[in-house]
Structure formats: structure tokens, C-alpha cells
N, C-alpha and C. Protein backbone atom coordinates (compact mmCIF):
# COMPACT_ATOMS: atom_id res chain seq x y z
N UNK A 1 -17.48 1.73 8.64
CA UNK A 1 -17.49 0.38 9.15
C UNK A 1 -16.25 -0.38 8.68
N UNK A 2 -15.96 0.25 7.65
CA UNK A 2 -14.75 -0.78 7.01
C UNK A 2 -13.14 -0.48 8.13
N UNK A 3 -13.67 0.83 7.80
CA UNK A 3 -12.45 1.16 8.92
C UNK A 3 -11.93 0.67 10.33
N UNK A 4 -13.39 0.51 10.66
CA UNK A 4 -13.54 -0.33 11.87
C UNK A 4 -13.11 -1.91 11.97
N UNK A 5 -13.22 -2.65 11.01
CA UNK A 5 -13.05 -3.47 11.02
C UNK A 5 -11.60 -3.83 10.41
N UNK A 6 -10.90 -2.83 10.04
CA UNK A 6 -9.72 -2.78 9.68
C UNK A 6 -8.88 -2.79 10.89
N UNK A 7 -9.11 -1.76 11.78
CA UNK A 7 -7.94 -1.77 12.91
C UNK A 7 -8.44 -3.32 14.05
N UNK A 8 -9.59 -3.34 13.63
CA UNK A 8 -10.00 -4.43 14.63
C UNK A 8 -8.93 -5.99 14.09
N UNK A 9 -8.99 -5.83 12.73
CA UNK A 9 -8.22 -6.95 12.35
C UNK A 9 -6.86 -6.83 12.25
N UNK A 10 -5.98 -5.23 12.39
CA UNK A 10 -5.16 -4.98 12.66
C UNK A 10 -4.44 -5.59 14.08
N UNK A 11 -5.45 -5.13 15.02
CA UNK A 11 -5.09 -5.75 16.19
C UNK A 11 -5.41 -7.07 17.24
N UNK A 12 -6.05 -7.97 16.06
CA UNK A 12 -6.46 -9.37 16.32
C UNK A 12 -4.90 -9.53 16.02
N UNK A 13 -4.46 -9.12 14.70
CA UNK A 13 -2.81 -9.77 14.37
C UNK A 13 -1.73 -9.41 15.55
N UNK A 14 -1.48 -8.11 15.98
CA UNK A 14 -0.44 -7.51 16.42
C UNK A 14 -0.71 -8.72 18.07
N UNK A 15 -2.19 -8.61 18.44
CA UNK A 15 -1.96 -9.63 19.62
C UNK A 15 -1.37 -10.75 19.34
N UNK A 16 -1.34 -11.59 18.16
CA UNK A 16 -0.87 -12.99 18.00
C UNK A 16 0.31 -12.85 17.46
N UNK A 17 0.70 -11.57 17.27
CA UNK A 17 2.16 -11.84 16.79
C UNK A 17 2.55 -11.77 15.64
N UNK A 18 1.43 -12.31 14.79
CA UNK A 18 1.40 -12.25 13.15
C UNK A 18 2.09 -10.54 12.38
N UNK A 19 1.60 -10.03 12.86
CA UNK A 19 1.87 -8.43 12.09
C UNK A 19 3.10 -7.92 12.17
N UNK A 20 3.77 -7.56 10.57
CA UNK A 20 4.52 -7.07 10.84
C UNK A 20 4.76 -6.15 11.23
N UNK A 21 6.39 -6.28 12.45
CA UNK A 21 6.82 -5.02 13.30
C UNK A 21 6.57 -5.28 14.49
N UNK A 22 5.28 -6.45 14.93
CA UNK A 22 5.10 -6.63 16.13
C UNK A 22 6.17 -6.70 17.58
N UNK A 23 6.04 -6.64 18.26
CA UNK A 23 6.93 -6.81 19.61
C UNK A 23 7.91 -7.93 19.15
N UNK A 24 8.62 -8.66 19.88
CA UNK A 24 9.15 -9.71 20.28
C UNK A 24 8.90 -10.55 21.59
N UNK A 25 9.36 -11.77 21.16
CA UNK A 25 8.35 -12.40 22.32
C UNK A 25 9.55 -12.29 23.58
N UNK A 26 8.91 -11.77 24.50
CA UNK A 26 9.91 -11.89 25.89
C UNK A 26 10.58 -12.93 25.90
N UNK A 27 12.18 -12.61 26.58
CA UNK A 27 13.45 -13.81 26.70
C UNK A 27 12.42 -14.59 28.13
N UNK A 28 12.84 -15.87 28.12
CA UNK A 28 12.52 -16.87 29.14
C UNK A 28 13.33 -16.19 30.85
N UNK A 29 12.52 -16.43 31.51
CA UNK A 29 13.25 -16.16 32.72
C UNK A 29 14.14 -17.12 33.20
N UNK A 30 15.29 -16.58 33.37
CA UNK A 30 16.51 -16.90 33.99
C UNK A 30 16.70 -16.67 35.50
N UNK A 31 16.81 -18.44 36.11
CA UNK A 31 16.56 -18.83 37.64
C UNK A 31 18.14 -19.08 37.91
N UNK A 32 18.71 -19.17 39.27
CA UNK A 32 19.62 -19.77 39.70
C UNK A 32 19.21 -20.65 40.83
N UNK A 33 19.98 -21.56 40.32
CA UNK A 33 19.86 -22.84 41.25
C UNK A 33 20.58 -23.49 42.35
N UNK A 34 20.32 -23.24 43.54
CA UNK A 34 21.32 -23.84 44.19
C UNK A 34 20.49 -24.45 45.37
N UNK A 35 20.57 -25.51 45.03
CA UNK A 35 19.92 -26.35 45.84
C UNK A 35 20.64 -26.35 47.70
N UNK A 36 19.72 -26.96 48.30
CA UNK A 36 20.51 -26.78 50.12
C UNK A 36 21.12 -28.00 50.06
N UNK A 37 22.18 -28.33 51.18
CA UNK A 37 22.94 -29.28 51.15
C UNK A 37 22.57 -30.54 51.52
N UNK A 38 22.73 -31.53 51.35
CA UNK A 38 22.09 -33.36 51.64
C UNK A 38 23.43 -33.29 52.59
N UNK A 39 23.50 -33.84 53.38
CA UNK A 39 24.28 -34.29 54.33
C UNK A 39 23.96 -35.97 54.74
N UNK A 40 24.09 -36.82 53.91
CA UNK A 40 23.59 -38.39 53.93
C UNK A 40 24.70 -39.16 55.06
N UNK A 41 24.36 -39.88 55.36
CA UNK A 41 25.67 -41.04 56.23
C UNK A 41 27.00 -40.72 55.50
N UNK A 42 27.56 -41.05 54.43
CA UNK A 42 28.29 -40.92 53.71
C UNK A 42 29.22 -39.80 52.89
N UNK A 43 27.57 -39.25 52.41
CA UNK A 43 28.00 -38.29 51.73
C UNK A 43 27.68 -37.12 51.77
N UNK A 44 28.15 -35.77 51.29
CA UNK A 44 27.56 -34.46 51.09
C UNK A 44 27.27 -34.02 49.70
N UNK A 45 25.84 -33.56 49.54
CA UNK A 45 25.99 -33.59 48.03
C UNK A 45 24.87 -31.94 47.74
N UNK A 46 24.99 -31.25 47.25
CA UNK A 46 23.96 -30.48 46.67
C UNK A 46 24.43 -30.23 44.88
N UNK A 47 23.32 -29.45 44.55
CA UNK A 47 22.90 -29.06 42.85
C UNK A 47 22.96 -27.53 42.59
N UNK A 48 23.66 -27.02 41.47
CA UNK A 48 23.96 -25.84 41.47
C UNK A 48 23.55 -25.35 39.57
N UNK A 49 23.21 -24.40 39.46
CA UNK A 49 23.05 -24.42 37.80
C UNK A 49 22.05 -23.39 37.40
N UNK A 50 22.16 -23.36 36.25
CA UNK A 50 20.50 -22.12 35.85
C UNK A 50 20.03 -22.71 35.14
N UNK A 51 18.36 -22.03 35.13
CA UNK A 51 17.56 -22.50 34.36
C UNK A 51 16.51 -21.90 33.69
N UNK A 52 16.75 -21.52 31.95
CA UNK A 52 16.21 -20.93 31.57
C UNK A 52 17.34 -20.12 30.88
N UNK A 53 18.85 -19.57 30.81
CA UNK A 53 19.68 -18.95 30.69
C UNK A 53 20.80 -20.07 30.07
N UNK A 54 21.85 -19.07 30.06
CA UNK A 54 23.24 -19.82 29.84
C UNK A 54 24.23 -18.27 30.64
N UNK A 55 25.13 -19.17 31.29
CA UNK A 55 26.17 -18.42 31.85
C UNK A 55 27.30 -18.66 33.11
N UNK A 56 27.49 -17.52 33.32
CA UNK A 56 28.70 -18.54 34.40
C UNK A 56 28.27 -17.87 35.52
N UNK A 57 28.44 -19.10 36.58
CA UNK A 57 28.09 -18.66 38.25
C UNK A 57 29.53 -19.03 38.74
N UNK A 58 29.54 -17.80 39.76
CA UNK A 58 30.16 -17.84 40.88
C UNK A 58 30.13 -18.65 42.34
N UNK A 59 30.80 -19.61 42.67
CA UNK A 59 30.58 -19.88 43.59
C UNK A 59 31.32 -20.28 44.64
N UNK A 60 30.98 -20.39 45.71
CA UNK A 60 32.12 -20.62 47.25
C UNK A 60 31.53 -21.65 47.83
N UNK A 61 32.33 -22.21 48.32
CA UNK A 61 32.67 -23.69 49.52
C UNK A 61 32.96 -22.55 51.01
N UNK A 62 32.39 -22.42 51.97
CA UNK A 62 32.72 -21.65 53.08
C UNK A 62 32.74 -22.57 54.16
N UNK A 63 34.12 -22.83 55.18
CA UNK A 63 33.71 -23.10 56.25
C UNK A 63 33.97 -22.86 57.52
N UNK A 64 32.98 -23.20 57.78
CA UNK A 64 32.90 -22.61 59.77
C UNK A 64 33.35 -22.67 60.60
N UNK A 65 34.62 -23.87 60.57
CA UNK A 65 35.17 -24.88 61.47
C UNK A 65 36.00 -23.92 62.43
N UNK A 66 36.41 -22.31 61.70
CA UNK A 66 37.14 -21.41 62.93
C UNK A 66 36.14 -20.77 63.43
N UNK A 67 35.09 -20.66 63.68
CA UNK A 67 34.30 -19.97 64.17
C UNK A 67 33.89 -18.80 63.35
N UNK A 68 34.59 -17.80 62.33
CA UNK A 68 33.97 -17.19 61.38
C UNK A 68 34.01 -18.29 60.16
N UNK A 69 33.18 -17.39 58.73
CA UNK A 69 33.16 -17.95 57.96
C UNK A 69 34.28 -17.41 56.80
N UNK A 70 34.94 -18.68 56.14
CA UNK A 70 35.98 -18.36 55.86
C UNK A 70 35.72 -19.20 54.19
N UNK A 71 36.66 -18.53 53.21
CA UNK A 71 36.08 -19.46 51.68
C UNK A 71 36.96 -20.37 51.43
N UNK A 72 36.69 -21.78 51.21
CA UNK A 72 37.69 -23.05 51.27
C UNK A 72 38.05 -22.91 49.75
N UNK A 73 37.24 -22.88 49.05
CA UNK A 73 37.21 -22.85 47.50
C UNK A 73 36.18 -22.43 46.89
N UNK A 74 36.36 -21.65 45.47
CA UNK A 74 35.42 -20.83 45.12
C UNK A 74 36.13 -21.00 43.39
N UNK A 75 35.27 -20.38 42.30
CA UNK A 75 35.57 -20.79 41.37
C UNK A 75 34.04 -20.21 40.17
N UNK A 76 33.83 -20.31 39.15
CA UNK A 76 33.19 -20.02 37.94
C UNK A 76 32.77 -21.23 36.80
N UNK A 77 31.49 -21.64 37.36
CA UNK A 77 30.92 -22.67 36.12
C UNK A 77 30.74 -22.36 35.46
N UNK A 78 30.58 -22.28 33.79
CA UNK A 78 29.55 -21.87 32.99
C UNK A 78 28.41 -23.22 32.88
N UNK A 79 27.22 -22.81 32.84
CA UNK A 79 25.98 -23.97 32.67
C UNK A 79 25.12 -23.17 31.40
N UNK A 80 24.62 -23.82 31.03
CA UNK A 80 23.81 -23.72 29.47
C UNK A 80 22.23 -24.32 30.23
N UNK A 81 21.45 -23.50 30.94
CA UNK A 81 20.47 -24.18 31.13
C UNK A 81 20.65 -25.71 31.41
N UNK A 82 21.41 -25.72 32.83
CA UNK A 82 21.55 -27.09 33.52
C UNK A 82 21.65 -26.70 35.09
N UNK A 83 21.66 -28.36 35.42
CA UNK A 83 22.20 -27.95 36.95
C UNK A 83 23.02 -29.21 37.20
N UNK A 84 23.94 -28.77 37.75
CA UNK A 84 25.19 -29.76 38.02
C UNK A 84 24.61 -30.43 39.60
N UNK A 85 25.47 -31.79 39.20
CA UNK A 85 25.29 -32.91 40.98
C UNK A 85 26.89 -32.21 41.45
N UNK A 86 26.66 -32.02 42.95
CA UNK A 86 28.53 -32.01 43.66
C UNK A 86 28.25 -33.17 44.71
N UNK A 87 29.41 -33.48 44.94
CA UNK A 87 29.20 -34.53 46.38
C UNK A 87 30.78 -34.11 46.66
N UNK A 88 31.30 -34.94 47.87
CA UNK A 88 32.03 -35.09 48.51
C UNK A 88 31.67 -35.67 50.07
N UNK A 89 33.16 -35.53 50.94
CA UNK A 89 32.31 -35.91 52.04
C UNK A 89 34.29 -35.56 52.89
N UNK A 90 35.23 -36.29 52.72
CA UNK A 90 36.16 -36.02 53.90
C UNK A 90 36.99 -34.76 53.00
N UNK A 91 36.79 -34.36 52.01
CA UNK A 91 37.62 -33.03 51.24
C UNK A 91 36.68 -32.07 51.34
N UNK A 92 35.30 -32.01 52.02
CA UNK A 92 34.91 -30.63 52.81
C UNK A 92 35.48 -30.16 53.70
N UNK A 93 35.17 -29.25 54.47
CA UNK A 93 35.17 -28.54 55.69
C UNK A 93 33.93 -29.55 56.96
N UNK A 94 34.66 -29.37 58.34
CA UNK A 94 33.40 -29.86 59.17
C UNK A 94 32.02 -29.29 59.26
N UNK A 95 32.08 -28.41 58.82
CA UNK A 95 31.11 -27.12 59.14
C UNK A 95 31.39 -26.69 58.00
N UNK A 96 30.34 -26.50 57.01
CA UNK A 96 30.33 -26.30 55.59
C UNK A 96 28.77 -25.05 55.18
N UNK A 97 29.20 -24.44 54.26
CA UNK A 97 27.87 -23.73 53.46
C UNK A 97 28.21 -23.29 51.93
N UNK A 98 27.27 -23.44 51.18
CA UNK A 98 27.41 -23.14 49.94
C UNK A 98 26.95 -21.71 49.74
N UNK A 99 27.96 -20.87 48.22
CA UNK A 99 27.56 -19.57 48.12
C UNK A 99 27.28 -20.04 47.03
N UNK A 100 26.31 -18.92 45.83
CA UNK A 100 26.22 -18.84 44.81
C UNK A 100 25.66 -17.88 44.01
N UNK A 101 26.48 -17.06 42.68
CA UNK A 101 25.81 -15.67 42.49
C UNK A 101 25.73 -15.55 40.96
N UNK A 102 24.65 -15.47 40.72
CA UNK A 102 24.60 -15.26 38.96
C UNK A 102 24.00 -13.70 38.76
N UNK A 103 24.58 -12.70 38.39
CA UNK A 103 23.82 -11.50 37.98
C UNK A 103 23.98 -10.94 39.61
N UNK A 104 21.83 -10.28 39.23
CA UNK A 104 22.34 -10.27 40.83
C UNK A 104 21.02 -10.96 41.44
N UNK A 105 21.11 -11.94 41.35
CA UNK A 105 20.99 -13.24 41.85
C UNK A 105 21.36 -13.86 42.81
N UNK A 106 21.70 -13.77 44.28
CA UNK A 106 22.84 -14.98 45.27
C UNK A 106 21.46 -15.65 46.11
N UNK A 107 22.35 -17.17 46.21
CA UNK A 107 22.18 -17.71 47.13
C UNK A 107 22.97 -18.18 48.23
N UNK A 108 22.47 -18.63 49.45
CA UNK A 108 23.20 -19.04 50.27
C UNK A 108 22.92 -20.31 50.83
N UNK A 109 23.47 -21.34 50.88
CA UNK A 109 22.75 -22.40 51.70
C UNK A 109 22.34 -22.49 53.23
N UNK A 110 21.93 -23.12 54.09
CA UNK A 110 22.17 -23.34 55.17
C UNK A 110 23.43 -24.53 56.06
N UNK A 111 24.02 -24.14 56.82
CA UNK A 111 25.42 -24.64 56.90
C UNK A 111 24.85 -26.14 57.60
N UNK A 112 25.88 -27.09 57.40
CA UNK A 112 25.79 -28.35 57.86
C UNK A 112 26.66 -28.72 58.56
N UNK A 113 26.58 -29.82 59.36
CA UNK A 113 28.04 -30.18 59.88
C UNK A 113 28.32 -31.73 58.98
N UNK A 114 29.42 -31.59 58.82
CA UNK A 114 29.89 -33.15 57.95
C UNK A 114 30.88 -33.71 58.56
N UNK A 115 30.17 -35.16 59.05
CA UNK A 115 30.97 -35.93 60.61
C UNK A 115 31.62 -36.64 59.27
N UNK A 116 31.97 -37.01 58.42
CA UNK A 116 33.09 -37.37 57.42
C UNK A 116 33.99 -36.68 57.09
N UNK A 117 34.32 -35.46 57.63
CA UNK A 117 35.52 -34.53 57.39
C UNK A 117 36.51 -35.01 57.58
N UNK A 118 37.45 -34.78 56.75
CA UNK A 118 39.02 -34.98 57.30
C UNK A 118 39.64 -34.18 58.57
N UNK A 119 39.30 -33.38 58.87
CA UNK A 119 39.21 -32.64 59.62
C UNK A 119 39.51 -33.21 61.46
């Protein structure tokens, strides 16, 4: 009986963690964020970032305005468990979409048209 109640209290600990040698507690899951684009009167704005992680994303400005899709600007954030605001509005493209790739992770937005283009 003693015995019994030995591994039983053995493994009351190892579930809570208490015992030494136990596991480690799983890393937090790491999301990427890229929000779809706001296209307001004014302005164009979406949110880009991770959450849960720290690291650097990849990302592209693509636009449509020749009929394929082509990369206006592209570039490498690092974020620490954040998510960044972008806006703009006449230094887009008329026809715009956001890329974004952490790991292997991508997103893509859905493309907009932005009647504030310089364009």
C-alpha cells in the first residue's frame, strides 16, 4: 500500500510540475498578424506584428495598377510581441495588397483600390 501511494503522490507532483526533472512548460504560441486593409475617405491603414513571439517579419506593399502584381516596397520589422499601426494614402499604389511572412507563416491581404493615390 505504501508503494501505492508513493507513485500516486509521485504523479500528483510530476502533473503540477512540482517534481523534480519534470517536463517544461510549453513555449506560448506564436501568431502573425496582419490585419486586412481599412481603406477610409482619407486614409489607408492596416496592423502588422506577432503575438506571443519576438522576431522579424517580412513584408511587401504589392501593386496592381499594371495589371500583374508587382512589389512597391518590401522590407523586415522586428516586433517583440506587438503589432504595429501603417497608414498612408497618396504614397500607395492605386490598387494595393499587403504580404506578410514570419516562419512559415504568410499572409495575404485582400487588394483595395485607393482613390487617394498619387497615381
Amino acid at each position: 500500500m505504501r508503494k501505492l501511494m508513493s507513485a500516486v503522490g509521485a504523479g500528483a507532483l510530476l502533473t503540477a510540475g512540482l517534481f523534480v526533472g519534470a517536463a517544461p512548460a510549453q513555449a506560448a504560441t506564436c501568431t502573425l498578424v496582419q490585419s486586412e486593409i481599412y481603406n477610409g475617405a482619407n486614409i489607408i491603414a492596416w496592423a502588422r506584428g506577432l503575438q506571443g513571439c519576438a522576431g522579424d517579419v517580412y513584408w511587401e506593399i504589392q501593386s496592381g495598377d499594371s495589371g500583374g502584381w508587382q512589389v512597391t516596397e518590401n522590407g523586415t520589422t522586428y516586433y517583440d510581441n506587438q503589432v504595429g499601426n501603417y497608414y498612408g494614402d497618396i504614397d500607395l499604389p492605386c490598387y494595393l495588397r499587403v504580404y506578410a511572412k514570419f516562419g512559415a507563416q504568410e499572409k495575404l491581404t485582400q487588394p483595395v483600390r485607393n482613390n487617394n493615390c498619387g497615381g
